[in-house]
PDB file of N, CA and C in Angstrom:
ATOM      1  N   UNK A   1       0.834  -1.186   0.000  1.00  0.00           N
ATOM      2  CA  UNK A   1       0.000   0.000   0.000  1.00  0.00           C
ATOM      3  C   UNK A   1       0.881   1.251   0.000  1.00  0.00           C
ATOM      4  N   UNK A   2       0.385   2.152  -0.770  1.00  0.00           N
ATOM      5  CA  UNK A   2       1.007   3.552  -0.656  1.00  0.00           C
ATOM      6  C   UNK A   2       1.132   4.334   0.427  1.00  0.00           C
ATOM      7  N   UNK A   3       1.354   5.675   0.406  1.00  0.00           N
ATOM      8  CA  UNK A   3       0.943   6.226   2.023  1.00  0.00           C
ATOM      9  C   UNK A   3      -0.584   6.826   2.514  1.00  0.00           C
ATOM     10  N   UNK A   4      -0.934   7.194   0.941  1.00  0.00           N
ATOM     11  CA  UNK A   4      -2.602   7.659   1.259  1.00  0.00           C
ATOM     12  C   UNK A   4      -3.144   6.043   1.467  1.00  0.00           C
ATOM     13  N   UNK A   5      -3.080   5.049   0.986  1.00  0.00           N
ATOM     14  CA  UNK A   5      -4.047   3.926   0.968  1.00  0.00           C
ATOM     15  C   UNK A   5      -3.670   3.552   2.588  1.00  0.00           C
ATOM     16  N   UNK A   6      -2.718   3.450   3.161  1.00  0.00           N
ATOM     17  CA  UNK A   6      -2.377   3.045   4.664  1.00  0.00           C
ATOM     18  C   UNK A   6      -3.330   4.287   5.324  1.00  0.00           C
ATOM     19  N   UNK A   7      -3.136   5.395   5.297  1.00  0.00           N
ATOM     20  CA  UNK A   7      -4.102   6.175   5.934  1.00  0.00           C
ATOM     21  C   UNK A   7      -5.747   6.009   5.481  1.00  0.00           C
ATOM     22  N   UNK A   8      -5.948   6.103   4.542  1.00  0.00           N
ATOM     23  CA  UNK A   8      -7.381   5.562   3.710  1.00  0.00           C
ATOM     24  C   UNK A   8      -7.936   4.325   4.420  1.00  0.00           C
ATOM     25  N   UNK A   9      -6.782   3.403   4.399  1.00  0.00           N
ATOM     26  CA  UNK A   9      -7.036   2.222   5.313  1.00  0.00           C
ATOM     27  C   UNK A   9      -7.294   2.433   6.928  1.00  0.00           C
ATOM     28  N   UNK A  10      -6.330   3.376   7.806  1.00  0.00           N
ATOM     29  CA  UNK A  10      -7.045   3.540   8.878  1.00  0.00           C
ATOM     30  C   UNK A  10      -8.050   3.926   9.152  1.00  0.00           C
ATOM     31  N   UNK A  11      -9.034   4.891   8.385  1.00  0.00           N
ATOM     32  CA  UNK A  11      -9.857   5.590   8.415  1.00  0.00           C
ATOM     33  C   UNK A  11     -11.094   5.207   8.031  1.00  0.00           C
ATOM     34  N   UNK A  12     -10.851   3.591   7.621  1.00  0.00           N
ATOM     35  CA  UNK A  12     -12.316   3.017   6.799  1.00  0.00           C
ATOM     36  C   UNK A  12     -13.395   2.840   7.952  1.00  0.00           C
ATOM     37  N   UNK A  13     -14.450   3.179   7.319  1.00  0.00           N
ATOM     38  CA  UNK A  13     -16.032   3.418   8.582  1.00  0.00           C
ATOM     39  C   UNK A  13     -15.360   1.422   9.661  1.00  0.00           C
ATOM     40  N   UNK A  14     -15.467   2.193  10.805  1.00  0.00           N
ATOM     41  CA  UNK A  14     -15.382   1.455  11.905  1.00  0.00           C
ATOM     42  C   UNK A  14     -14.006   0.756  11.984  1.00  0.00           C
ATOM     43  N   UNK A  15     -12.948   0.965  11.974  1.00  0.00           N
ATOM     44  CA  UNK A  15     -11.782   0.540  11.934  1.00  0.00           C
ATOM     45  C   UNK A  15     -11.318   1.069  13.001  1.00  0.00           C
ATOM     46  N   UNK A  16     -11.492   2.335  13.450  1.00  0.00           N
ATOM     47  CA  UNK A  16     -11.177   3.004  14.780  1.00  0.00           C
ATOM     48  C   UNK A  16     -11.291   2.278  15.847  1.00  0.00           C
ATOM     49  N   UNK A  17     -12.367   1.315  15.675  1.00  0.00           N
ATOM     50  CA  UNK A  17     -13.368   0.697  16.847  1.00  0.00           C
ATOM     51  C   UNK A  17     -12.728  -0.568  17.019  1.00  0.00           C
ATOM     52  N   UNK A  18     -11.877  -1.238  15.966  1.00  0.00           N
ATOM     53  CA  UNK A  18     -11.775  -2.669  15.658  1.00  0.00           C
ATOM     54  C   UNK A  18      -9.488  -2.780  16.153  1.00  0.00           C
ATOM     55  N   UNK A  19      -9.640  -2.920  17.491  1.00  0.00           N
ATOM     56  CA  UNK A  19      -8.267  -3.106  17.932  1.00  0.00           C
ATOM     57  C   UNK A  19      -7.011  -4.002  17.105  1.00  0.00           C
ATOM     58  N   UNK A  20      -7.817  -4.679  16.552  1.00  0.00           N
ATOM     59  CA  UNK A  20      -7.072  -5.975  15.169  1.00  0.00           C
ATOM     60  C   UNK A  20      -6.273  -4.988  14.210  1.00  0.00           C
ATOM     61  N   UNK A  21      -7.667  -4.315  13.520  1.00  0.00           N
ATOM     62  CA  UNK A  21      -7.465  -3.910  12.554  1.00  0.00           C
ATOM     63  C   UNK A  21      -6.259  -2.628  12.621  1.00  0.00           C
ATOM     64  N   UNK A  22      -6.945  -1.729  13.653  1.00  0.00           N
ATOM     65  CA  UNK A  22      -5.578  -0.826  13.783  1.00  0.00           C
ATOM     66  C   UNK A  22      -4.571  -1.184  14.081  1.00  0.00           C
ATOM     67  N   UNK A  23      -3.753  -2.151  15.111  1.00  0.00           N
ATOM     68  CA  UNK A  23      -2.824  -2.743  15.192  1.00  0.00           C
ATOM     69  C   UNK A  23      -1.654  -3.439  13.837  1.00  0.00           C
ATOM     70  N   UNK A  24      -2.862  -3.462  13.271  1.00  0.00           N
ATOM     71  CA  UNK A  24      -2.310  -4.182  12.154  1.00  0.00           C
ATOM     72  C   UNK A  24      -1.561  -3.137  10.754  1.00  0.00           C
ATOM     73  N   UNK A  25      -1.856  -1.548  11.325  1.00  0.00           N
ATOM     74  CA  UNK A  25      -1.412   0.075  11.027  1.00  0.00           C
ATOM     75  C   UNK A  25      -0.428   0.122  11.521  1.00  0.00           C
ATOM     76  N   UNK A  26      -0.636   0.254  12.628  1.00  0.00           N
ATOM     77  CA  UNK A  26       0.401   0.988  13.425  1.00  0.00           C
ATOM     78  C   UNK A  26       2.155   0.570  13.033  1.00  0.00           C
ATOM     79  N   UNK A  27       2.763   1.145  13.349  1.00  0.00           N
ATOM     80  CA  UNK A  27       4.333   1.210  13.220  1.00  0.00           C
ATOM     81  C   UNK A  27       4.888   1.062  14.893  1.00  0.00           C
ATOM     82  N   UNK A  28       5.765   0.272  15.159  1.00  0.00           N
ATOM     83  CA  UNK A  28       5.862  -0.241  16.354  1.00  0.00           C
ATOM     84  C   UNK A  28       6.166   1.024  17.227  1.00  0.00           C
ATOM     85  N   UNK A  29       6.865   1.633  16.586  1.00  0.00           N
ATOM     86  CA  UNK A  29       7.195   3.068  17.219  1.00  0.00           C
ATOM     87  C   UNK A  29       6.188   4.779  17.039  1.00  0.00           C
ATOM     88  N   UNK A  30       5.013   3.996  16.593  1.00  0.00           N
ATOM     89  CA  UNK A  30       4.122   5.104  16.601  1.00  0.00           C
ATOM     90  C   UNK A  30       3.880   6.374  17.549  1.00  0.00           C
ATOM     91  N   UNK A  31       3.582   7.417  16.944  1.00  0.00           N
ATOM     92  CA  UNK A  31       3.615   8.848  18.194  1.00  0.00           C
ATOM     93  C   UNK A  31       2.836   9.478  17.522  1.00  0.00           C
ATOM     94  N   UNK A  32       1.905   9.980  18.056  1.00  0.00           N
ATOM     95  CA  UNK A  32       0.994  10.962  17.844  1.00  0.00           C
ATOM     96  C   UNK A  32       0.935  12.154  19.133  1.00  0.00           C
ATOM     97  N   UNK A  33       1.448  13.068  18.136  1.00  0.00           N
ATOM     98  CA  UNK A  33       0.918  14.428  19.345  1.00  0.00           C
ATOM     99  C   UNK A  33      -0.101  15.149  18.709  1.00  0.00           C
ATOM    100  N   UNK A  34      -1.111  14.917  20.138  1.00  0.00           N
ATOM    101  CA  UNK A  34      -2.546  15.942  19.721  1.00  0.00           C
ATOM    102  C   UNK A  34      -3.051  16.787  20.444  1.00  0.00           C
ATOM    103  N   UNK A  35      -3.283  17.994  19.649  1.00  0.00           N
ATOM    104  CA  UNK A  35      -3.739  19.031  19.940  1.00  0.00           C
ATOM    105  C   UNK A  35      -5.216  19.072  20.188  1.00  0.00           C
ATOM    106  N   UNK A  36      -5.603  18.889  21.606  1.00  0.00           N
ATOM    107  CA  UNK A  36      -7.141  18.754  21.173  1.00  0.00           C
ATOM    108  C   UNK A  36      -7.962  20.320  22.215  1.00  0.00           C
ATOM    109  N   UNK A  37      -8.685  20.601  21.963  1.00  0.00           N
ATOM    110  CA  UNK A  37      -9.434  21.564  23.039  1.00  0.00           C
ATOM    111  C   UNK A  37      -9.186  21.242  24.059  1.00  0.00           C
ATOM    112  N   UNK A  38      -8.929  19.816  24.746  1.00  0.00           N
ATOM    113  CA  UNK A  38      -8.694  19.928  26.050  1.00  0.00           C
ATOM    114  C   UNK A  38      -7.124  20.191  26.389  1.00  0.00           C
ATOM    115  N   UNK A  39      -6.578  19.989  25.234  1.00  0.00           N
ATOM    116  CA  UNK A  39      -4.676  20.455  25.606  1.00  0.00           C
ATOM    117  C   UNK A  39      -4.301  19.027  25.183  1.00  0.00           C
ATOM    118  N   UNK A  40      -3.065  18.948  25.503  1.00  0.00           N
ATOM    119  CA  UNK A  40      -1.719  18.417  24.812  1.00  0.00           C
ATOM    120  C   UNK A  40      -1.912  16.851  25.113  1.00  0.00           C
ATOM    121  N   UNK A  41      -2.155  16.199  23.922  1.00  0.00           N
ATOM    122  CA  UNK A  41      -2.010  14.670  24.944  1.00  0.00           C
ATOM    123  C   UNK A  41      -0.633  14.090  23.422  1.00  0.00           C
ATOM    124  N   UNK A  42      -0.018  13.616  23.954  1.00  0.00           N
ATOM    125  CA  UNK A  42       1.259  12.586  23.381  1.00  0.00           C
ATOM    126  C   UNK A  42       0.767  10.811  23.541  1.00  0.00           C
ATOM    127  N   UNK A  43       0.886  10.283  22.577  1.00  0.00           N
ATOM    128  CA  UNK A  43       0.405   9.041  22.679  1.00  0.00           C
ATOM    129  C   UNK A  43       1.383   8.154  21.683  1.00  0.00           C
ATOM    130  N   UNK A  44       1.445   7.116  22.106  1.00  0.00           N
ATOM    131  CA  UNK A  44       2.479   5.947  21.748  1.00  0.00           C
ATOM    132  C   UNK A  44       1.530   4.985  21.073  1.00  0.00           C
ATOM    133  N   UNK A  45       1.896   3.773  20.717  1.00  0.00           N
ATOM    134  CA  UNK A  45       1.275   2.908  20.284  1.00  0.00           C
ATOM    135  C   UNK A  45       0.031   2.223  21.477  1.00  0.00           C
ATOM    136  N   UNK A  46       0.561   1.798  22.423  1.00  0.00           N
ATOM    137  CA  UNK A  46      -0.438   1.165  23.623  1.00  0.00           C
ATOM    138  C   UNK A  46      -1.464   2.249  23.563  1.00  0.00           C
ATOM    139  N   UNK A  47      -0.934   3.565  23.429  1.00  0.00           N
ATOM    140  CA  UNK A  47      -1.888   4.291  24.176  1.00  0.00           C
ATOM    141  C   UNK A  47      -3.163   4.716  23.223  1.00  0.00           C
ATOM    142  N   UNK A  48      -2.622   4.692  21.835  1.00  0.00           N
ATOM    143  CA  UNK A  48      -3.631   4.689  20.772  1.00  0.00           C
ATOM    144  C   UNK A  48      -4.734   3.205  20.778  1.00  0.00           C
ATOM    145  N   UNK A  49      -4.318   2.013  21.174  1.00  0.00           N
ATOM    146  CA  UNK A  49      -4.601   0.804  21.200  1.00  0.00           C
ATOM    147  C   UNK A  49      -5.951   1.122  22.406  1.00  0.00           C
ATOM    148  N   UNK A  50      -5.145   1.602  23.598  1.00  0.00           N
ATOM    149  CA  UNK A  50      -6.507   1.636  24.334  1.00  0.00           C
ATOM    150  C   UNK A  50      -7.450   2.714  24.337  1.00  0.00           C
ATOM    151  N   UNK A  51      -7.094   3.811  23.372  1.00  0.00           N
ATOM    152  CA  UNK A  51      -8.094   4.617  23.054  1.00  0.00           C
ATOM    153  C   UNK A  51      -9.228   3.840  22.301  1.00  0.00           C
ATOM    154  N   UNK A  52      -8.598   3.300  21.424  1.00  0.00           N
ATOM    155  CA  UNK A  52      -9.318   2.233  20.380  1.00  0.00           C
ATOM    156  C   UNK A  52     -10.592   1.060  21.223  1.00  0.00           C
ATOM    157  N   UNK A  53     -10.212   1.061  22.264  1.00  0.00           N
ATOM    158  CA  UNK A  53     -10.524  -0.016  23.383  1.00  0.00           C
ATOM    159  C   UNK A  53     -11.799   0.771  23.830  1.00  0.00           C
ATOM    160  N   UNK A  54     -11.504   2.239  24.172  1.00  0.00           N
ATOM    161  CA  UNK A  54     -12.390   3.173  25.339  1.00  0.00           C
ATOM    162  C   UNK A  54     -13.567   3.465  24.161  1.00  0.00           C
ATOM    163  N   UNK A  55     -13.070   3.741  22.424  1.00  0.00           N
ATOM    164  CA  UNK A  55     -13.795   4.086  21.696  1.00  0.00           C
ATOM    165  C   UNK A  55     -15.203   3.191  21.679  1.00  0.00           C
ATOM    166  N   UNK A  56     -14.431   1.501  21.606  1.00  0.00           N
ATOM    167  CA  UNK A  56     -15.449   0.569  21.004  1.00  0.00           C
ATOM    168  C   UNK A  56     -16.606   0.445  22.018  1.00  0.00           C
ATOM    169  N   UNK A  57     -16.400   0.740  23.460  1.00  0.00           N
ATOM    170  CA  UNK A  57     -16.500   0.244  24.624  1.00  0.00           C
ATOM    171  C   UNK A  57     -18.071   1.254  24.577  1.00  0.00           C
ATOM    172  N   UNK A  58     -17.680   2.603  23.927  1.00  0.00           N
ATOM    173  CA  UNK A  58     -18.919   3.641  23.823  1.00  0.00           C
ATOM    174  C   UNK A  58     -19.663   3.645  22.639  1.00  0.00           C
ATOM    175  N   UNK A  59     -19.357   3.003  21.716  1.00  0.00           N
ATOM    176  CA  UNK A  59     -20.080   3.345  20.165  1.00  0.00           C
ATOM    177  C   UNK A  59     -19.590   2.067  19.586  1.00  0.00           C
ATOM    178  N   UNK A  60     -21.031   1.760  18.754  1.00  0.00           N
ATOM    179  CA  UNK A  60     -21.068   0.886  17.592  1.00  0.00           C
ATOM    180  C   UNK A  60     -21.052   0.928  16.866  1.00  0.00           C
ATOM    181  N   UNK A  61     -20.291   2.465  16.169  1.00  0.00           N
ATOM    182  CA  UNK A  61     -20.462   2.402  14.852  1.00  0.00           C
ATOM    183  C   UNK A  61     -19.676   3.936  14.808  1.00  0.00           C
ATOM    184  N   UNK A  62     -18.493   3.883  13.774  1.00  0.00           N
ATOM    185  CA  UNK A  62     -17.844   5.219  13.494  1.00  0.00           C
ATOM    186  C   UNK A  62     -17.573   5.181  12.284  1.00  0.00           C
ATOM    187  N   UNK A  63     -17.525   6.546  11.472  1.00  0.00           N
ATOM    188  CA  UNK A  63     -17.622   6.834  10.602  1.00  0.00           C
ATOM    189  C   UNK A  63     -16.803   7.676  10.613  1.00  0.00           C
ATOM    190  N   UNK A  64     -15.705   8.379   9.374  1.00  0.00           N
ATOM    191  CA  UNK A  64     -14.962   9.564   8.959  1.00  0.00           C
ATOM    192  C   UNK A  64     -15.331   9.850   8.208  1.00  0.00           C
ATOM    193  N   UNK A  65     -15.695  11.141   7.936  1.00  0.00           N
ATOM    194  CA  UNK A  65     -16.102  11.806   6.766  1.00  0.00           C
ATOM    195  C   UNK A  65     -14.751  12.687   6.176  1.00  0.00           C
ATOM    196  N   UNK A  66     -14.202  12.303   5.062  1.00  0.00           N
ATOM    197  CA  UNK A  66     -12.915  13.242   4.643  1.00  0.00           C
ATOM    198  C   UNK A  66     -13.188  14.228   3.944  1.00  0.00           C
ATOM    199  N   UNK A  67     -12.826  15.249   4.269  1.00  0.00           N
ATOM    200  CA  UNK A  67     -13.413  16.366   3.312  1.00  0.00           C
ATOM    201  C   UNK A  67     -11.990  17.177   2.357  1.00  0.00           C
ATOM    202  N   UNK A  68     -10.512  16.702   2.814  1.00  0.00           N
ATOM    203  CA  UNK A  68      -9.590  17.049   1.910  1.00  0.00           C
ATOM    204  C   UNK A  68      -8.684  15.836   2.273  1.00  0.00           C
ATOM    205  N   UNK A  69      -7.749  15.320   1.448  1.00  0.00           N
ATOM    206  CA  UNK A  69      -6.347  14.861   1.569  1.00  0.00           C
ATOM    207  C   UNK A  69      -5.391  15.198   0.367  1.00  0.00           C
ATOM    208  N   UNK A  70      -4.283  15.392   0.817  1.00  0.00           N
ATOM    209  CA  UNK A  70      -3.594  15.693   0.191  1.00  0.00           C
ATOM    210  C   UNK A  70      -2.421  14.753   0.679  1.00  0.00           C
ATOM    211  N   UNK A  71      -1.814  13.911  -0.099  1.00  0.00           N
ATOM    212  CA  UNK A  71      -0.578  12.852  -0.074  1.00  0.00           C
ATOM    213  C   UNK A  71       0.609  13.153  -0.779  1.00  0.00           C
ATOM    214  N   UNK A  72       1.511  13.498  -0.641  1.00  0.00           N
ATOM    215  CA  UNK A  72       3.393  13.551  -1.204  1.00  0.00           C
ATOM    216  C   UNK A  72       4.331  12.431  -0.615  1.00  0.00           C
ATOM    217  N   UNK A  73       4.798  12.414  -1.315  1.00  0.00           N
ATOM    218  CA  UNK A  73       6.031  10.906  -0.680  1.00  0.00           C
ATOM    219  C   UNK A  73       5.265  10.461   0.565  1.00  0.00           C
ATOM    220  N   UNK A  74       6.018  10.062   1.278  1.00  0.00           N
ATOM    221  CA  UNK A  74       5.286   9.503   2.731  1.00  0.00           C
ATOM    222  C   UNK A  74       4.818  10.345   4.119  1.00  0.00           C
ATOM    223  N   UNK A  75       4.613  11.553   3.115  1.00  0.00           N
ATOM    224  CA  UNK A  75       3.416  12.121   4.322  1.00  0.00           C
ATOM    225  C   UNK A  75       1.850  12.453   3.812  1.00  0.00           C
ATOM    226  N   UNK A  76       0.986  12.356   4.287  1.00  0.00           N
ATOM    227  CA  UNK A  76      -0.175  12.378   4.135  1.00  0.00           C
ATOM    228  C   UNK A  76      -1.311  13.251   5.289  1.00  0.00           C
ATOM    229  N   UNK A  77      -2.169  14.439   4.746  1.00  0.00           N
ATOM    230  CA  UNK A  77      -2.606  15.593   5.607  1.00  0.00           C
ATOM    231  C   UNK A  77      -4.211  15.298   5.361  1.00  0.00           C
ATOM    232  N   UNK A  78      -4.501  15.449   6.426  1.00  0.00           N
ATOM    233  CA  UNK A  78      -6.163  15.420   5.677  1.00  0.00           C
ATOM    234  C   UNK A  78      -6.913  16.045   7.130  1.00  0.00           C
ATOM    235  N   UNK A  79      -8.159  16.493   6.304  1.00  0.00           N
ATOM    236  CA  UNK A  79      -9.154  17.207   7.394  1.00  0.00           C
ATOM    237  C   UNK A  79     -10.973  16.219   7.624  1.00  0.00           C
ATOM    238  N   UNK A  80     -10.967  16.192   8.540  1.00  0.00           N
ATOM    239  CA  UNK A  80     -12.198  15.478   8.325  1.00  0.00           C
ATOM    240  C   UNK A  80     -13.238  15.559   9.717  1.00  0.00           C
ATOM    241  N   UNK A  81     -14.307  15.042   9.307  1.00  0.00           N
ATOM    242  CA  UNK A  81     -15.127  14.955  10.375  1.00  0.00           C
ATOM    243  C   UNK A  81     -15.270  13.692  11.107  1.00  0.00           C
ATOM    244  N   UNK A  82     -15.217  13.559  12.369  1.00  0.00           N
ATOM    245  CA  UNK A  82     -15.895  12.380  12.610  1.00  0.00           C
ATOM    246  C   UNK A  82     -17.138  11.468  13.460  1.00  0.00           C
ATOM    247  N   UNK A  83     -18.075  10.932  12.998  1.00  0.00           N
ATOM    248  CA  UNK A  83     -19.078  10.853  13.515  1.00  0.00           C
ATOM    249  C   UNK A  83     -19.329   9.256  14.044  1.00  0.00           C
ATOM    250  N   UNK A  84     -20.285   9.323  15.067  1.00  0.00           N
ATOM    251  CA  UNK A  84     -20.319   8.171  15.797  1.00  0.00           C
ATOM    252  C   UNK A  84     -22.102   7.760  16.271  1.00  0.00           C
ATOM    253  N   UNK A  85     -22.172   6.152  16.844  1.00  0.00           N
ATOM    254  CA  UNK A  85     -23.143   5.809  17.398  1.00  0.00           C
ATOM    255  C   UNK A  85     -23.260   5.536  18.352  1.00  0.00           C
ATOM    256  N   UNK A  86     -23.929   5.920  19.160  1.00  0.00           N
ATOM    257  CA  UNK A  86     -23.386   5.485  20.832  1.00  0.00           C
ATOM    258  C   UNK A  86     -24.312   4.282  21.196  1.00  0.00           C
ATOM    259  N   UNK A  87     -23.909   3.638  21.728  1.00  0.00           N
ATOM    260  CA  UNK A  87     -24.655   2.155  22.914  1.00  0.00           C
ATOM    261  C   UNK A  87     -25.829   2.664  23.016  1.00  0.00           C
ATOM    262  N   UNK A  88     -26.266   3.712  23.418  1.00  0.00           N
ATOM    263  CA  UNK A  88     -27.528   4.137  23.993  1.00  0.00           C
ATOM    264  C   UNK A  88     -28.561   4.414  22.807  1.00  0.00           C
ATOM    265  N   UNK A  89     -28.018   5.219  22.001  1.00  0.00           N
ATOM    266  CA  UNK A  89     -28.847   5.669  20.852  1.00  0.00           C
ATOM    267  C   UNK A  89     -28.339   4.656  19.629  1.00  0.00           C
ATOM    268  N   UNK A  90     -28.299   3.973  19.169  1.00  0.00           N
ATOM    269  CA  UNK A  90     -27.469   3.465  18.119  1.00  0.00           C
ATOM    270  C   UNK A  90     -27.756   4.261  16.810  1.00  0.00           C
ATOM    271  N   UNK A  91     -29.057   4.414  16.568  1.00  0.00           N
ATOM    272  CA  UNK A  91     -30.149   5.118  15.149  1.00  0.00           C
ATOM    273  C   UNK A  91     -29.699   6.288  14.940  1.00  0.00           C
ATOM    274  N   UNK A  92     -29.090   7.506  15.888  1.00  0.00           N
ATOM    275  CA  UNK A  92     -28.719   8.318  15.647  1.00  0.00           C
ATOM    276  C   UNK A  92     -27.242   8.415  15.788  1.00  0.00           C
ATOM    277  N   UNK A  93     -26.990   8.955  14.459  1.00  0.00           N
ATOM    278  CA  UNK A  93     -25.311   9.424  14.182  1.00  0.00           C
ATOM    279  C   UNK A  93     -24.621  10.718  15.001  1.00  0.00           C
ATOM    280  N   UNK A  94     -24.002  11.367  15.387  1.00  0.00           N
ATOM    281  CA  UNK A  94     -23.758  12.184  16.010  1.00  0.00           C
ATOM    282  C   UNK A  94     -22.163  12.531  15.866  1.00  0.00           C
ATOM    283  N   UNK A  95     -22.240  14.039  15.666  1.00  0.00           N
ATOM    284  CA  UNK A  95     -20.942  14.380  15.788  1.00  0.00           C
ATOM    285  C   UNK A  95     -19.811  14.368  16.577  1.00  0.00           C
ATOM    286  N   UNK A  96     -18.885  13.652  16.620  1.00  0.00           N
ATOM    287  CA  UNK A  96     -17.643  13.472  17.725  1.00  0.00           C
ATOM    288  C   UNK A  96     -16.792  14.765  17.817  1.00  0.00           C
ATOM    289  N   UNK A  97     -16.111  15.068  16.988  1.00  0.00           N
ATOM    290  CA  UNK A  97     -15.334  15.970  16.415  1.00  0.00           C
ATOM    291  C   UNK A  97     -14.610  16.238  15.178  1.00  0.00           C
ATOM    292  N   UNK A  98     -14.361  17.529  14.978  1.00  0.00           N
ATOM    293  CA  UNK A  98     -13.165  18.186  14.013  1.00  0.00           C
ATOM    294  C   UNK A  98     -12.255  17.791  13.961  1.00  0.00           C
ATOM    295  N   UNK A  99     -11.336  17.322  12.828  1.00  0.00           N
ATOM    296  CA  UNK A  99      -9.709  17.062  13.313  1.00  0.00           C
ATOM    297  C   UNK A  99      -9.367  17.427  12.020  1.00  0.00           C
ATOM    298  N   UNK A 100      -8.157  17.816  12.060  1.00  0.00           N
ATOM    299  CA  UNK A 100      -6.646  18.070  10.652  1.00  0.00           C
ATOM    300  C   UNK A 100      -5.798  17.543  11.187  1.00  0.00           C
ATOM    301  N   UNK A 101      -4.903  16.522  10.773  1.00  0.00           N
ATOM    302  CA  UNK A 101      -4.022  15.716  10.508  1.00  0.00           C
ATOM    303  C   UNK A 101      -2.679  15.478   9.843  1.00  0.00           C
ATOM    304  N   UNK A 102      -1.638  14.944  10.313  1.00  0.00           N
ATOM    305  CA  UNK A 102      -0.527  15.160   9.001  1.00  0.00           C
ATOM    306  C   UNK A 102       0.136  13.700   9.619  1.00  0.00           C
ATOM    307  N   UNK A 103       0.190  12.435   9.189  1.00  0.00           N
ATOM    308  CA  UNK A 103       0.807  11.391   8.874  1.00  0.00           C
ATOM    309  C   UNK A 103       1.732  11.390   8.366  1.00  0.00           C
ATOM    310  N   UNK A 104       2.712  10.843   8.957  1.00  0.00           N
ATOM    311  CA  UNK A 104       4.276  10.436   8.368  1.00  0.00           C
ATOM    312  C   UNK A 104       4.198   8.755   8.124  1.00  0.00           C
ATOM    313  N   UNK A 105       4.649   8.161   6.994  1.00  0.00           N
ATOM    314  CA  UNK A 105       4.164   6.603   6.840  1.00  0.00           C
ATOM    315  C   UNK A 105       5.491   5.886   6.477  1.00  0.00           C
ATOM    316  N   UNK A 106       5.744   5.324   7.210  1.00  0.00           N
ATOM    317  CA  UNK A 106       7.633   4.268   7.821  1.00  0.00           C
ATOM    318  C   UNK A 106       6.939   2.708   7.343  1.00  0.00           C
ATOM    319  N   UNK A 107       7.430   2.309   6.766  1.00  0.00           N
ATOM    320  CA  UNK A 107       7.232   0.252   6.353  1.00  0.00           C
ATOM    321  C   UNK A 107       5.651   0.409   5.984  1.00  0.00           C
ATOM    322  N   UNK A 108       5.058   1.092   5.277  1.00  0.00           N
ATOM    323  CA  UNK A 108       4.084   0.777   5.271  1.00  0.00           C
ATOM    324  C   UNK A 108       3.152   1.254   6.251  1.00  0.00           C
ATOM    325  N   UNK A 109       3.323   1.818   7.646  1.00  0.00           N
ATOM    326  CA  UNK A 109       2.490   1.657   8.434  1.00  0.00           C
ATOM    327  C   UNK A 109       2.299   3.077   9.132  1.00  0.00           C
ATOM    328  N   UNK A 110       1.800   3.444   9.923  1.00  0.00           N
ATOM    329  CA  UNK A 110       1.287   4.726  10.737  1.00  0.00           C
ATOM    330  C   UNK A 110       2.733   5.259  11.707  1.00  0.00           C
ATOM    331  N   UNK A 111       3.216   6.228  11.397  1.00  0.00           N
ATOM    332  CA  UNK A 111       4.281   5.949  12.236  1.00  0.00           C
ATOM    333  C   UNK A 111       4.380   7.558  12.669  1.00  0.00           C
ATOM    334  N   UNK A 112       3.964   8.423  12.235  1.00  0.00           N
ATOM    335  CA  UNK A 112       4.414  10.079  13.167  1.00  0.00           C
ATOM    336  C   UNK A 112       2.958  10.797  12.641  1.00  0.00           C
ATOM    337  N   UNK A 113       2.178  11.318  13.410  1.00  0.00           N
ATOM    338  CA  UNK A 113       0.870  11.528  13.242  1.00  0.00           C
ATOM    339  C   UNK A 113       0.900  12.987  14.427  1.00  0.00           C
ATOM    340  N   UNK A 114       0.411  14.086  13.710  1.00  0.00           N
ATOM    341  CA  UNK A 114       0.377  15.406  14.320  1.00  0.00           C
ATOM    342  C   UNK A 114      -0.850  15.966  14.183  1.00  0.00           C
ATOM    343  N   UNK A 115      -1.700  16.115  14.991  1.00  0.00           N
ATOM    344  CA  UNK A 115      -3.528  15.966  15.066  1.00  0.00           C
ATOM    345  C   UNK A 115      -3.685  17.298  15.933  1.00  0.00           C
ATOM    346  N   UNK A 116      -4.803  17.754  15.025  1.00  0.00           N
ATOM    347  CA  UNK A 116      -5.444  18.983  16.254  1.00  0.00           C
ATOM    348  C   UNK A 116      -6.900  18.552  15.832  1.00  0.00           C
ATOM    349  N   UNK A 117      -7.678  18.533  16.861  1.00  0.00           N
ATOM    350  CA  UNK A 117      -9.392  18.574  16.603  1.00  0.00           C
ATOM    351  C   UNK A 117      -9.952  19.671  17.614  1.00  0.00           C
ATOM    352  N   UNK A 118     -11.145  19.782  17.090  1.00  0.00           N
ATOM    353  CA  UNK A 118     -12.711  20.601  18.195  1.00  0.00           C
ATOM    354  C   UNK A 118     -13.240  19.705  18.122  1.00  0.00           C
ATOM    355  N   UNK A 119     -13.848  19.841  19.223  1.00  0.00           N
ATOM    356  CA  UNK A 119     -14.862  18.595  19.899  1.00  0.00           C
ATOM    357  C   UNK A 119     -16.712  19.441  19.257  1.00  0.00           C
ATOM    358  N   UNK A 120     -17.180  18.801  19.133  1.00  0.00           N
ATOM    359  CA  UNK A 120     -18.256  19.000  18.619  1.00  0.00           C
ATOM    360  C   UNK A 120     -19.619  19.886  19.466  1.00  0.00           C
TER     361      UNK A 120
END
């Protein structure tokens, strides 16, 4: 896979949710620093893994909506929305948050990821 199709690939509706599947992304040495409304969180591979864990644990169903990417050699930027179903409501979709993105992609896989979102 290229570097947009590895990101394309993380991002497919419910993959967020599915611990296999992202694992099977990630770059052993993965880092993501994100900028989110609540402030600064730094995350490693485990720590993306059990986000993935806390995600599935609340919603059955996630969705990304991409609204730009742009891919060059092995970095890849994109802006998107993302929306979710929660345990409680399943029928209704609901907005999670805003995010812009910039992926760095090492063997194939997810490996330097620089994220800012708004929460919805």
């Amino acid at each position: 896979m290229n570097a947009k199709e590895v990101v394309l690939e993380f991002y497919k509706s419910d993959n967020l949710l599915d611990k296999v599947a992202v694992s099977h992304l990630l770059h052993p040495e993965v880092s993501v620093d994100w900028n989110s409304s609540k402030g600064f969180i730094q995350m490693n591979y485990d720590d993306i893994l059990n986000l993935t864990d806390e995600l599935s644990r609340a919603y059955v169903r996630s969705k990304v909506r991409i609204s730009h990417i742009i891919a060059e050699d092995n970095l890849v930027s994109l802006r998107y929305s993302h929306f979710v179903k929660t345990i409680e409501n399943p029928r209704e979709e609901m907005l999670l948050a805003n995010f812009f993105v910039i992926w760095e992609i090492k063997d194939s896989k997810l490996y330097r990821g620089f994220q800012m979102s708004q929460f919805s």
